[in-house]
Protein backbone atom coordinates (compact mmCIF):
# COMPACT_ATOMS: atom_id res chain seq x y z
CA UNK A 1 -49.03 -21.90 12.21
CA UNK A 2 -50.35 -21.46 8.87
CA UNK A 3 -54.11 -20.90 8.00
CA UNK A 4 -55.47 -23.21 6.33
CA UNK A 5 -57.12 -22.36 2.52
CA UNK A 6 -60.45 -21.64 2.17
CA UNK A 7 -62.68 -24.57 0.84
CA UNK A 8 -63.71 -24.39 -3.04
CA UNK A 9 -67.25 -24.26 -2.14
CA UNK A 10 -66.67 -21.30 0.42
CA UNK A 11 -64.69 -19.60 -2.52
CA UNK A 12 -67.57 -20.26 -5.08
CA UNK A 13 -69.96 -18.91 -2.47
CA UNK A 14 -68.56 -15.79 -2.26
CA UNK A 15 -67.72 -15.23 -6.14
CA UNK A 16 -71.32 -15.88 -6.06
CA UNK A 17 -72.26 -13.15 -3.74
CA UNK A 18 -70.00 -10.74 -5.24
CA UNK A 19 -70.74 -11.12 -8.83
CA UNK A 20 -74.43 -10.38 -7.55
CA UNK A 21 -73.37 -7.40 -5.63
CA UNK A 22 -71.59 -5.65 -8.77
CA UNK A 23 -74.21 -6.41 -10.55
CA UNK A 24 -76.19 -2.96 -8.68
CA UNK A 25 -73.32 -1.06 -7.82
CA UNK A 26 -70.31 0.80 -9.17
CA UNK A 27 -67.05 -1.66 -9.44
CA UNK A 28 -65.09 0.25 -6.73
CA UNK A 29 -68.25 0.34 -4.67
CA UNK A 30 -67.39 -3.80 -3.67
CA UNK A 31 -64.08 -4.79 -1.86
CA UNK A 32 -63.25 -8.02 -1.69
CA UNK A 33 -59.99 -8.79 -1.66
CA UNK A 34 -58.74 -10.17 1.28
CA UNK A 35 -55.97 -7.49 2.08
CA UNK A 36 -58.88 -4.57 0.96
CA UNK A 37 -61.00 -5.96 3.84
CA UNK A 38 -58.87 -5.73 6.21
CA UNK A 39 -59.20 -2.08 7.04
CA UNK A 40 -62.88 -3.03 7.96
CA UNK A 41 -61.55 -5.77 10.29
CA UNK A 42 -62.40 -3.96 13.39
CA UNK A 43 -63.87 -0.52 14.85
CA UNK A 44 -62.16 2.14 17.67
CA UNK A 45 -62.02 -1.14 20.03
CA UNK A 46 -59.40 -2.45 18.42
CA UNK A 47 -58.77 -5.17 20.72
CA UNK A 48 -61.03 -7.61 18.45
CA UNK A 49 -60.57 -8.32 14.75
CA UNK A 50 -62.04 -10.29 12.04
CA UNK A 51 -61.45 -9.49 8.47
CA UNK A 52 -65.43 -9.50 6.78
CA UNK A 53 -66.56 -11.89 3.00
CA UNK A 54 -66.93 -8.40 1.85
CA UNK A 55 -67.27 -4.62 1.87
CA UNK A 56 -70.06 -2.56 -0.13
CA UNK A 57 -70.12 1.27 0.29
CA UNK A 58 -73.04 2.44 -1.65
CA UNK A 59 -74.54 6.00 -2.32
CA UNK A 60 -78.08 6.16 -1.94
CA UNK A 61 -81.00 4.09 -0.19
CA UNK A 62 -81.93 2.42 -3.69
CA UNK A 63 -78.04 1.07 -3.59
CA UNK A 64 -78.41 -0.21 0.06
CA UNK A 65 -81.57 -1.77 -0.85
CA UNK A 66 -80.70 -3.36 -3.95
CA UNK A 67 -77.58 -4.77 -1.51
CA UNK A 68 -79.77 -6.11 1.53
CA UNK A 69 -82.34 -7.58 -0.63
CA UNK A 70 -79.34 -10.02 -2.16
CA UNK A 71 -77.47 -10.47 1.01
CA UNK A 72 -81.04 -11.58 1.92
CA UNK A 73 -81.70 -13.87 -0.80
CA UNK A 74 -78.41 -15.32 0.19
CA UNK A 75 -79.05 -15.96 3.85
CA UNK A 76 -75.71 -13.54 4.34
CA UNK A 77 -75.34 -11.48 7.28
CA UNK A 78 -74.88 -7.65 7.15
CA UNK A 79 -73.08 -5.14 9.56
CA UNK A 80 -74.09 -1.73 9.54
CA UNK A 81 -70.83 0.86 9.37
CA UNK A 82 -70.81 4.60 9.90
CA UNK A 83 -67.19 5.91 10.96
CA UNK A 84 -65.78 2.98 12.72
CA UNK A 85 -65.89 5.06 15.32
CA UNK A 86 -67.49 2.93 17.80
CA UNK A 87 -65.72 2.53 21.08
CA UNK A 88 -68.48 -1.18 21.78
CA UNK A 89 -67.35 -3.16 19.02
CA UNK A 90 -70.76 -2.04 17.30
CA UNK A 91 -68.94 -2.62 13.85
CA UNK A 92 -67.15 -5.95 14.13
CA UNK A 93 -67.90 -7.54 11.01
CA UNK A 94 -67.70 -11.78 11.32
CA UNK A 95 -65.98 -13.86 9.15
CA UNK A 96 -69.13 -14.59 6.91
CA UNK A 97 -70.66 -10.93 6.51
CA UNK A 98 -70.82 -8.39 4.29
CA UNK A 99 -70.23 -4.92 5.78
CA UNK A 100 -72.38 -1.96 4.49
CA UNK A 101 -70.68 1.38 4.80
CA UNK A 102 -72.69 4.25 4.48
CA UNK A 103 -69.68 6.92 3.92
CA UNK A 104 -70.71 7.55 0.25
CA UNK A 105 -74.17 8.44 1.55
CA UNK A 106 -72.74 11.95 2.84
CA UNK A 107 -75.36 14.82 0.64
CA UNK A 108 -77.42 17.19 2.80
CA UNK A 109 -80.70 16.83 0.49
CA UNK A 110 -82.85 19.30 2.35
CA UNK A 111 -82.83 22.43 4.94
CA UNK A 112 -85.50 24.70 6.38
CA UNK A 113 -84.47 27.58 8.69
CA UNK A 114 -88.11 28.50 9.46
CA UNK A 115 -89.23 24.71 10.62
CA UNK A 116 -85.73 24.41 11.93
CA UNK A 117 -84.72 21.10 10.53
CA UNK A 118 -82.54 19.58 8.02
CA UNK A 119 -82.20 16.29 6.42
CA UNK A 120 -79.23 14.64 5.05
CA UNK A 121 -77.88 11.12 3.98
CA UNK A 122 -76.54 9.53 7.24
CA UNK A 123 -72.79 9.06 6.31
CA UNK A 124 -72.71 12.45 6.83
CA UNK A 125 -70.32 13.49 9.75
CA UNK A 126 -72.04 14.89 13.18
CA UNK A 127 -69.57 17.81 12.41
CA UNK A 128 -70.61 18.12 8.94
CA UNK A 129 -74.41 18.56 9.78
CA UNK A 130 -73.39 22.11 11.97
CA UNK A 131 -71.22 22.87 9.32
CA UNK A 132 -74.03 22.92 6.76
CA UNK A 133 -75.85 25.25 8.87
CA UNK A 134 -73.82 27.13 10.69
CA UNK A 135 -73.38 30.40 8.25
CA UNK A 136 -77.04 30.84 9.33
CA UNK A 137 -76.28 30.70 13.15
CA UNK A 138 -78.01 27.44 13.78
CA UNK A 139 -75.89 23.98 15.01
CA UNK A 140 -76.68 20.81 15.74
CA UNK A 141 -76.89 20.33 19.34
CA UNK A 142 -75.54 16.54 20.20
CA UNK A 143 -71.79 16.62 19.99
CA UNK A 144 -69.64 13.44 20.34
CA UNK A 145 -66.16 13.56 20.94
CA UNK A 146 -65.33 12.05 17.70
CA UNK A 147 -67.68 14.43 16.08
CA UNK A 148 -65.07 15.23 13.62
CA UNK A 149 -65.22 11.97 12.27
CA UNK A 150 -68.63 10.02 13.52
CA UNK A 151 -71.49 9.31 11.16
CA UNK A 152 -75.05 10.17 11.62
CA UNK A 153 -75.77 6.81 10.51
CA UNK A 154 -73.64 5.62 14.32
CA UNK A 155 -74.85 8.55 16.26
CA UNK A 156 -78.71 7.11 15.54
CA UNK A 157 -77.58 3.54 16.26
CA UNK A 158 -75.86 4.04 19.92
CA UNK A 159 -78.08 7.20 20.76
CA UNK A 160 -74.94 9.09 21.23
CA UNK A 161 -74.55 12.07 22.95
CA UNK A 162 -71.57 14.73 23.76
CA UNK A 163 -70.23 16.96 26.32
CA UNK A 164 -73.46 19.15 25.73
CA UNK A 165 -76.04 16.95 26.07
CA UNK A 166 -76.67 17.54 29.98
CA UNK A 167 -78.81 20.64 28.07
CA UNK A 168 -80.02 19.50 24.61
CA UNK A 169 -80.06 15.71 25.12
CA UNK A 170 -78.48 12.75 23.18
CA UNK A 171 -79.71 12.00 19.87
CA UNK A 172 -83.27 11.10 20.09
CA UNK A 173 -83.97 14.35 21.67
CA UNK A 174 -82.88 15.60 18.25
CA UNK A 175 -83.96 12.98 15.86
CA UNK A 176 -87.34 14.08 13.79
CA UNK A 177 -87.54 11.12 11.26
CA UNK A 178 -85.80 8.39 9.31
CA UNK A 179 -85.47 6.79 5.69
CA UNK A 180 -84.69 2.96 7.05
CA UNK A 181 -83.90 -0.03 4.52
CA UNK A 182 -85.25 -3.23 6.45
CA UNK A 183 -83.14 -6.75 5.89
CA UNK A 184 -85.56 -7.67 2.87
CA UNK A 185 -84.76 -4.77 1.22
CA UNK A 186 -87.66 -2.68 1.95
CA UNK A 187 -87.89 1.03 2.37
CA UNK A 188 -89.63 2.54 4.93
CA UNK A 189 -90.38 6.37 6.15
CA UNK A 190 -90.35 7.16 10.17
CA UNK A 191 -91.27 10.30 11.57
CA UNK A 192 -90.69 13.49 9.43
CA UNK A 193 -90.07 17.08 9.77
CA UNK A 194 -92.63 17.38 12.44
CA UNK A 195 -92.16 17.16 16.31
CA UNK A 196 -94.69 13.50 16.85
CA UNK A 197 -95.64 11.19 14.84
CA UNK A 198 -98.83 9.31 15.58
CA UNK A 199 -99.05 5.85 16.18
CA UNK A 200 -96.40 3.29 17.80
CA UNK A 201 -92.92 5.57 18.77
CA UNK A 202 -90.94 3.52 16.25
CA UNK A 203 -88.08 6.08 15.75
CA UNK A 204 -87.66 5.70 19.68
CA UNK A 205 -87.00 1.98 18.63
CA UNK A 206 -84.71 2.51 15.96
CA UNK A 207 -82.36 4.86 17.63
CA UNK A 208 -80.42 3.20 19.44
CA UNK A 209 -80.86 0.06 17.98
CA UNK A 210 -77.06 -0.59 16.81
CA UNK A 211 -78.07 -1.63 13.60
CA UNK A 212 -80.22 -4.71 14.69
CA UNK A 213 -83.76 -3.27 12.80
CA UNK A 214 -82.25 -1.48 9.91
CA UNK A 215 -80.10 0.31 7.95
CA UNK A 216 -80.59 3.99 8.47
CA UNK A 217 -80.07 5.50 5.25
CA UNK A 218 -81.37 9.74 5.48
CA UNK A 219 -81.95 11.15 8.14
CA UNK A 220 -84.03 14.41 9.54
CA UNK A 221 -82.31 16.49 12.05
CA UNK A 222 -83.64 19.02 14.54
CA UNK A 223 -81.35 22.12 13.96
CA UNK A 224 -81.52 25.38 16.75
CA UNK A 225 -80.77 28.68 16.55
CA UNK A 226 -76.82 29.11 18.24
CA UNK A 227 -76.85 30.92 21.72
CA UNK A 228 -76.01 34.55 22.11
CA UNK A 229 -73.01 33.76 24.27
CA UNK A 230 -71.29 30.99 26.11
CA UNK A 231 -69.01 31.06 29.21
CA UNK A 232 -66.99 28.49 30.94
CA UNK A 233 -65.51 28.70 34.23
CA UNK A 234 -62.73 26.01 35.47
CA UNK A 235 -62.64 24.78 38.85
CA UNK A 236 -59.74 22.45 40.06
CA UNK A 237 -60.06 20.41 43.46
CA UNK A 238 -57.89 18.34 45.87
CA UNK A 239 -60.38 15.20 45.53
CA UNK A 240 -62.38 13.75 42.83
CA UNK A 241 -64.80 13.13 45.79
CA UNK A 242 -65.22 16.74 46.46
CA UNK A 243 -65.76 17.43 42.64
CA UNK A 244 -68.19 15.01 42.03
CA UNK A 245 -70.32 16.52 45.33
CA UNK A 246 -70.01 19.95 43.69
CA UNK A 247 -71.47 18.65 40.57
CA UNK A 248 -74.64 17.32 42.72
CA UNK A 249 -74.71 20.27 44.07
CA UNK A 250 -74.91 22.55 41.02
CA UNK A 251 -77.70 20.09 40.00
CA UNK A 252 -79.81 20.65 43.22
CA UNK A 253 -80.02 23.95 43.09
CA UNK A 254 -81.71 23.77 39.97
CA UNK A 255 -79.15 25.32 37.55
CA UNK A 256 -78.86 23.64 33.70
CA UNK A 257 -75.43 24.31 32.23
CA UNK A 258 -74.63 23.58 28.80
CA UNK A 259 -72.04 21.63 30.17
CA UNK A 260 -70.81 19.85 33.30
CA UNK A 261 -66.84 17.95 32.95
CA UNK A 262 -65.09 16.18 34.76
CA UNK A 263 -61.30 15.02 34.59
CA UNK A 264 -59.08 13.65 37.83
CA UNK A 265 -55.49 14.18 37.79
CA UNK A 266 -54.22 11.25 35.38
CA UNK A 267 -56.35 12.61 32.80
CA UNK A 268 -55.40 16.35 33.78
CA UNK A 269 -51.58 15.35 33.19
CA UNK A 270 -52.09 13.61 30.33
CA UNK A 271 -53.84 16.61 28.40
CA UNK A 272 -51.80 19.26 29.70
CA UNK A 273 -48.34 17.52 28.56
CA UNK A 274 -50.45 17.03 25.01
CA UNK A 275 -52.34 20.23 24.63
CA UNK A 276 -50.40 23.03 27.12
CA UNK A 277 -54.09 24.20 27.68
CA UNK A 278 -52.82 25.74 31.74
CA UNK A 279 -54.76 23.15 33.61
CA UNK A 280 -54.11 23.51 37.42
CA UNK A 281 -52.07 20.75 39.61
CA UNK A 282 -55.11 18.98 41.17
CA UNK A 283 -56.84 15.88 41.89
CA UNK A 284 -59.52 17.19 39.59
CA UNK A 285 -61.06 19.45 37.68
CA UNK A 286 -64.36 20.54 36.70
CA UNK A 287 -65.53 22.90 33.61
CA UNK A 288 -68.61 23.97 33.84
CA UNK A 289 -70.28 26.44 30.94
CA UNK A 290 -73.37 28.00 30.82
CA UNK A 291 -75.07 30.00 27.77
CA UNK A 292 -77.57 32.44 26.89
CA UNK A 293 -77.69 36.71 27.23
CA UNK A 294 -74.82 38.35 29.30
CA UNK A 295 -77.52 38.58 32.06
CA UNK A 296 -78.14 35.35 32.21
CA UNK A 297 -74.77 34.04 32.26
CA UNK A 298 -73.58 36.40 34.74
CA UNK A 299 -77.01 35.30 37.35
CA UNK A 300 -76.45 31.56 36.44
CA UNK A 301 -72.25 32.16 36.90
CA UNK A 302 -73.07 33.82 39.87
CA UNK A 303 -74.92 30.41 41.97
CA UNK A 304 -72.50 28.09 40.07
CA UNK A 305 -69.03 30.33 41.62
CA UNK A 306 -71.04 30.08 45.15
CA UNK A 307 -71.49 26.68 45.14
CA UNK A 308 -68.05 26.22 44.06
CA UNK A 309 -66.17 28.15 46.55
CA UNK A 310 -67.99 26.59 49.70
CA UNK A 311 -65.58 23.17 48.75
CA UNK A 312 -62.53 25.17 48.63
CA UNK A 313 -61.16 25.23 45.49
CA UNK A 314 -57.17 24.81 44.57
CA UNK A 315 -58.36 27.12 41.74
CA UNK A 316 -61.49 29.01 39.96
CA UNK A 317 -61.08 30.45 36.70
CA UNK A 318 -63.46 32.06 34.80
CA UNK A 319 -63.36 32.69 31.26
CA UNK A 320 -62.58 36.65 30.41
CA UNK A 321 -62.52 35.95 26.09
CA UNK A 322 -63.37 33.58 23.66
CA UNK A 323 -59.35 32.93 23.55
CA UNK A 324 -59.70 31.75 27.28
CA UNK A 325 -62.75 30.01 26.64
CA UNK A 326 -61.06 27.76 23.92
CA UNK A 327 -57.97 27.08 25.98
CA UNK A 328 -60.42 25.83 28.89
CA UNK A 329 -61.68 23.03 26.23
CA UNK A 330 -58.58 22.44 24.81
CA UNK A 331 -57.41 19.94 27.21
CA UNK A 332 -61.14 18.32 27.63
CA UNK A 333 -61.65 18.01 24.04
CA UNK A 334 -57.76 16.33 23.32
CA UNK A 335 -58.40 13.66 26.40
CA UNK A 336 -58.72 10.48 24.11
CA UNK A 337 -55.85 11.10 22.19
CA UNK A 338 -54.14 12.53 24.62
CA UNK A 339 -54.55 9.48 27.01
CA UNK A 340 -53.69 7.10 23.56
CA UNK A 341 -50.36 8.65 23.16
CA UNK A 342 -49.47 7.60 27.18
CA UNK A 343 -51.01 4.18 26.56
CA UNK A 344 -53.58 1.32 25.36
CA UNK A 345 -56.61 2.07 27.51
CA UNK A 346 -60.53 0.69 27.38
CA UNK A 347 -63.32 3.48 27.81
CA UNK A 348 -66.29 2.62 29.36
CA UNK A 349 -69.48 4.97 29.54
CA UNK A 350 -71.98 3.79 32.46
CA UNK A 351 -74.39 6.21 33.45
CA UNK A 352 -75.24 6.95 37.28
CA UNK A 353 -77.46 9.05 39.26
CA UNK A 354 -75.67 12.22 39.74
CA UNK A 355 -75.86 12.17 43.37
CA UNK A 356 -73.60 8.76 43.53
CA UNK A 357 -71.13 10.45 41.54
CA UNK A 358 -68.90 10.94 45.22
CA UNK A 359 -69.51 7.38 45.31
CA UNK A 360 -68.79 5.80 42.81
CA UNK A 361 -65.31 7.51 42.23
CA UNK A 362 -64.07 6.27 45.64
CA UNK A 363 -65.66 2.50 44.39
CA UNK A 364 -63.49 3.34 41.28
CA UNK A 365 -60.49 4.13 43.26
CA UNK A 366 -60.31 1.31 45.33
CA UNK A 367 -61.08 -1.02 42.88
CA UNK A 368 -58.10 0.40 40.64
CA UNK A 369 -55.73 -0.79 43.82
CA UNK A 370 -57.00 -4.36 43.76
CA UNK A 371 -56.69 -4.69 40.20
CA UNK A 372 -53.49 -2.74 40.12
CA UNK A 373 -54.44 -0.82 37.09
CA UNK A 374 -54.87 2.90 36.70
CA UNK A 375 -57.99 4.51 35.58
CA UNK A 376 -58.21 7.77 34.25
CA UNK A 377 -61.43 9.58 34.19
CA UNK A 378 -62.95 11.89 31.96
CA UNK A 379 -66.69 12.21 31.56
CA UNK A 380 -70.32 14.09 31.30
CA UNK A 381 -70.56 14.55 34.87
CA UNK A 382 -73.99 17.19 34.46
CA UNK A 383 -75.94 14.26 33.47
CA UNK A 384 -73.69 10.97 35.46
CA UNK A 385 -72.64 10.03 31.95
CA UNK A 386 -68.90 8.18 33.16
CA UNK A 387 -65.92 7.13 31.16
CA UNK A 388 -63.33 5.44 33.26
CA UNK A 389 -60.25 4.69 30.51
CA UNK A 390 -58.45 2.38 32.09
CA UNK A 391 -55.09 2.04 31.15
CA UNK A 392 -52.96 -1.53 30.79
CA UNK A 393 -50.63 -2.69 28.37
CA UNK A 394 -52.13 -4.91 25.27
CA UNK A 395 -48.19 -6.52 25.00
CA UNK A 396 -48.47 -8.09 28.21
CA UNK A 397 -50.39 -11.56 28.45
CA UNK A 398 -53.01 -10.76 30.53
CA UNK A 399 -53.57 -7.79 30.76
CA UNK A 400 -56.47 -7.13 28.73
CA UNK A 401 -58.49 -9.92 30.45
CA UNK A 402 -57.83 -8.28 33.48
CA UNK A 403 -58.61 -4.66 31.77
CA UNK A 404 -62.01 -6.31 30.85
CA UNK A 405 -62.76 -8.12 34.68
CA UNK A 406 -62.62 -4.44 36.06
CA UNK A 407 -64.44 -2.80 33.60
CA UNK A 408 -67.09 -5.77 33.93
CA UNK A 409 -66.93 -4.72 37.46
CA UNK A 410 -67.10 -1.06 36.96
CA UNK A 411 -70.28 -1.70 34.98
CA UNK A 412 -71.90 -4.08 37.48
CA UNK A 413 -71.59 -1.06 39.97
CA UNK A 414 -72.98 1.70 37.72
CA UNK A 415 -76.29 -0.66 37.56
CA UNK A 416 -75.86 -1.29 41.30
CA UNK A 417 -76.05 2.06 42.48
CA UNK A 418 -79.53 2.55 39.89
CA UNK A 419 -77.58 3.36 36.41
CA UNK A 420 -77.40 1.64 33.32
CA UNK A 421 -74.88 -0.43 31.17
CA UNK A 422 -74.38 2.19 28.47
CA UNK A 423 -74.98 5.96 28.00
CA UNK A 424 -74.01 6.82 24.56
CA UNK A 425 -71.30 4.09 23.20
CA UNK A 426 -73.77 1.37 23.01
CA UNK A 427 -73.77 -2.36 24.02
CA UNK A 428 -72.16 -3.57 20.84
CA UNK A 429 -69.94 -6.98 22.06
CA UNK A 430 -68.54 -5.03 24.93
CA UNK A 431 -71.14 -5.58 26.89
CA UNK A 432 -73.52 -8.09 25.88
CA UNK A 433 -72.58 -10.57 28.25
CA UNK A 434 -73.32 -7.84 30.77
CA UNK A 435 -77.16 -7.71 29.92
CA UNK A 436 -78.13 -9.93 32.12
CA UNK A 437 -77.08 -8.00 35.37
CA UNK A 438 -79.11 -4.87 33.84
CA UNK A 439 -82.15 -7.18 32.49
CA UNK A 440 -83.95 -10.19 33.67
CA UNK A 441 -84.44 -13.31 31.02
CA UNK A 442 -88.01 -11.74 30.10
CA UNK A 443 -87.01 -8.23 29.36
CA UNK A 444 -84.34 -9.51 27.15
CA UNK A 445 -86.89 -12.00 25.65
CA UNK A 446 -89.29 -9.17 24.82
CA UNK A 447 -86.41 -6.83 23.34
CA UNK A 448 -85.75 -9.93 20.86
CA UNK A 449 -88.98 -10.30 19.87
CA UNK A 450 -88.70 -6.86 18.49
CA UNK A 451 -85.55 -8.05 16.53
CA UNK A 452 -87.71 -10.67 15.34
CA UNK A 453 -90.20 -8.32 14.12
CA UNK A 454 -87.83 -6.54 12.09
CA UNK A 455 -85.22 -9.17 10.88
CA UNK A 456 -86.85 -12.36 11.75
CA UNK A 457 -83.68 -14.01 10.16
CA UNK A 458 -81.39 -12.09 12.81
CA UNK A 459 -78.96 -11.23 9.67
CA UNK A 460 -78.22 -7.51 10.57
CA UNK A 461 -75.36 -6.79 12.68
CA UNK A 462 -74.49 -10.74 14.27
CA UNK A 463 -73.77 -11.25 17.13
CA UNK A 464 -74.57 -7.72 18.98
CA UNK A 465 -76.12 -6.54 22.13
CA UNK A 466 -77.81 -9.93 22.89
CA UNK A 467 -75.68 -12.39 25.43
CA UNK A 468 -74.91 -15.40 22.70
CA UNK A 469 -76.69 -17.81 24.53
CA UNK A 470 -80.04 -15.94 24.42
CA UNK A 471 -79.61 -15.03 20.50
CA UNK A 472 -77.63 -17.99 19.10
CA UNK A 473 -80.37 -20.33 18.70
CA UNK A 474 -82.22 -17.84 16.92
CA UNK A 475 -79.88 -17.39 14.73
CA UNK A 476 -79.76 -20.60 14.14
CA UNK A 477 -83.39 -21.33 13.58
């Protein structure tokens, strides 16, 4: 069936819009054509699409200001865009809103060793920030997966975090201070280079946020100093069960890895036919990796290889060279892609208390009969941080509904068993109509009375987070 043509006064509209748009920014700084737009049709959950009016990708916070004071004028709605990385469907524009990329914004505009910061426009990759730092042995600490490609601008909006996190946190734990553009246009400064700031924690509410306050435009970024040494020692075992109590276990006796992660045997095969890293034939398989002096790895190595060996491992490998050490990763770090070349799969990321980790996996495993669909998991297992992919076929009618009903279901028990909804990938429209078994009618009502606060129009990122009930008729007021 044929589309039908836009109306003449939907047309006019838009010339409208984007006559005022390249009026404050460079030409190739607006797309607008229809078959331009399409690459910003959807994010990394690909399942849902809709082309946006238009695209702007300015370079500084005077650019994005200039842009959300029109769209604001013009009653139009904006989405927020780092990478398109987003795994929520944090990105997906609708039909009649402009989206704001901030990949132009990508300049580190200020580092200081001695206060250990730096700041930098928030296009910038996560990768990027480490590598602007990193010839003076300092990183930065939170490390998605897609870290290669993942804005600063998206790691502040979903809080994200990274297979290191169980020891340095997610993102707020390294966020000092923000340059934010509200909906109206204005500017506004949050935190700084210090630790606190006085007053009302309102970087604590705009990271996180997904884009619903503001646009996040620069960014300042706690940097450390990198560790003298790292080890990682692989452990394979003949149940997930008996993995997941080994990772309580580590936990209880008080011992903070760098890392704690976890893969089961669909996700070991996968990566080992992709990346030839030497993975063991298991059920699954742990990597643990701990950091400091050579005395301190070797005493903290030392509990961790205990614990380990009282649940009778199929193998226990510790790393001998920084060759060895890389290979150990390999696998872990090619998982996504890995498990995309086998095929179409949903990741979810519900957080539990580590001790329901045993658990939950069997809940996962039985569940994965009575859908009949296989899950593979790969996660942050130090801190209960899950990601079930589970695998279907998006060619079959079907399928993804019933994808979705497990993962609904897969969420439902992470909250069940005193977790949360999300633990780094954010709400986005993934899991919206999920808030409600997390949140009661007045904790949502207070957490959109902050949106009100800062976008009283609710024009920044439609259609988001909120269940549409709740947030449609304020949208519509």
């Amino acid at each position: 069936m044929e589309m039908p043509e836009p109306r003449g006064d939907v047309l006019a509209k838009k010339a409208h819009l984007v006559a005022r748009l390249q009026a404050v920014l460079p030409e190739d700084a607006v797309i607008h054509e229809e078959h331009e737009t399409r690459a910003y049709e959807c994010d990394a959950l690909t399942a849902y699409r809709c082309p946006p009016l238009a695209a702007v990708l300015p370079t500084s916070t005077e650019e994005v200001s200039a842009v959300l004071k029109i769209c604001h004028e013009e009653g139009v709605p904006v989405v927020p865009r780092g990478s398109g990385t987003s795994l929520a469907g944090g990105a997906l524009p609708t039909a009649d809103s402009v989206i704001l990329g901030v990949a132009r914004l990508n300049g580190v505009l200020e580092t200081d060793y001695a206060n250990r910061f730096i700041r930098v426009q928030t296009g910038r990759t996560n990768l990027g920030v480490t590598g602007a730092v990193e010839e003076e042995d300092f990183f930065y600490a939170p490390d998605p997966s897609s870290q290669l490609a993942c804005a600063i601008a998206g790691n502040i909006a979903m809080n994200s975090g990274g297979a290191h996190c169980l020891k340095y946190g997610v993102t707020t734990n390294n966020l000092l201070g923000v340059t934010a553009v509200l909906m109206d246009g204005t500017v506004v400064e949050i935190g700084g280079a210090h630790l606190d700031a006085g007053g009302l924690d309102l970087l604590g509410l705009i990271c996180g946020s997904e884009g619903q306050l503001a646009v996040v435009t620069e960014a300042t970024l706690r940097i450390l100093r990198k560790p003298e040494g790292a080890r990682p020692v692989l452990m394979g075992y003949d149940s997930s069960e008996v993995a997941g109590q080994v990772v309580s276990d580590i936990i209880r006796a008080g011992i903070l890895p760098v890392a704690i992660e976890f893969m089961d045997r669909p996700c070991i095969r996968a990566c080992e036919a992709f990346a030839h890293a030497g993975y063991p034939d298991c059920e699954a398989l742990l990597i643990v990796e701990v950091e400091g002096s050579t005395e301190e790895i070797d005493a903290q190595l030392a509990v961790i290889l205990e614990i380990a060996r009282k649940h009778n491992p199929v193998e226990l490998r510790e790393s001998g060279s920084a060759e060895e050490s890389a290979r150990i990763w390999l696998g872990r770090k090619s998982a996504f892609g890995a498990m995309g070349q086998i095929n179409d799969y949903m990741c979810l990321d519900g957080t539990i208390p580590v001790d329901k980790l045993p658990l939950v996996l069997r809940r996962i495993g039985e569940m994965s009969k009575e859908y009949g669909l296989e899950v593979a998991n790969v996660f942050h297992a130090g801190d209960g941080n899950m990601h079930p992919l589970i695998l279907f076929n998006a060619n079959l009618p079907g399928q993804l509904e019933k994808c979705e009903a497990f993962g609904a279901d897969i969420l439902r028990l992470c909250v069940e068993v005193g977790g949360c909804l999300t633990g780094e990938h954010g709400v986005g429209i993934e899991k919206r109509d999920l808030m409600l078994d997390q949140y009661d009618p007045v904790d949502l009502e207070a957490q959109m009375r902050v949106k009100d606060v800062f976008d009283p129009a609710w024009l920044l990122n439609p259609a988001k987070v909120f269940p549409l009930a709740a947030s449609d008729p304020r949208r519509a007021a």
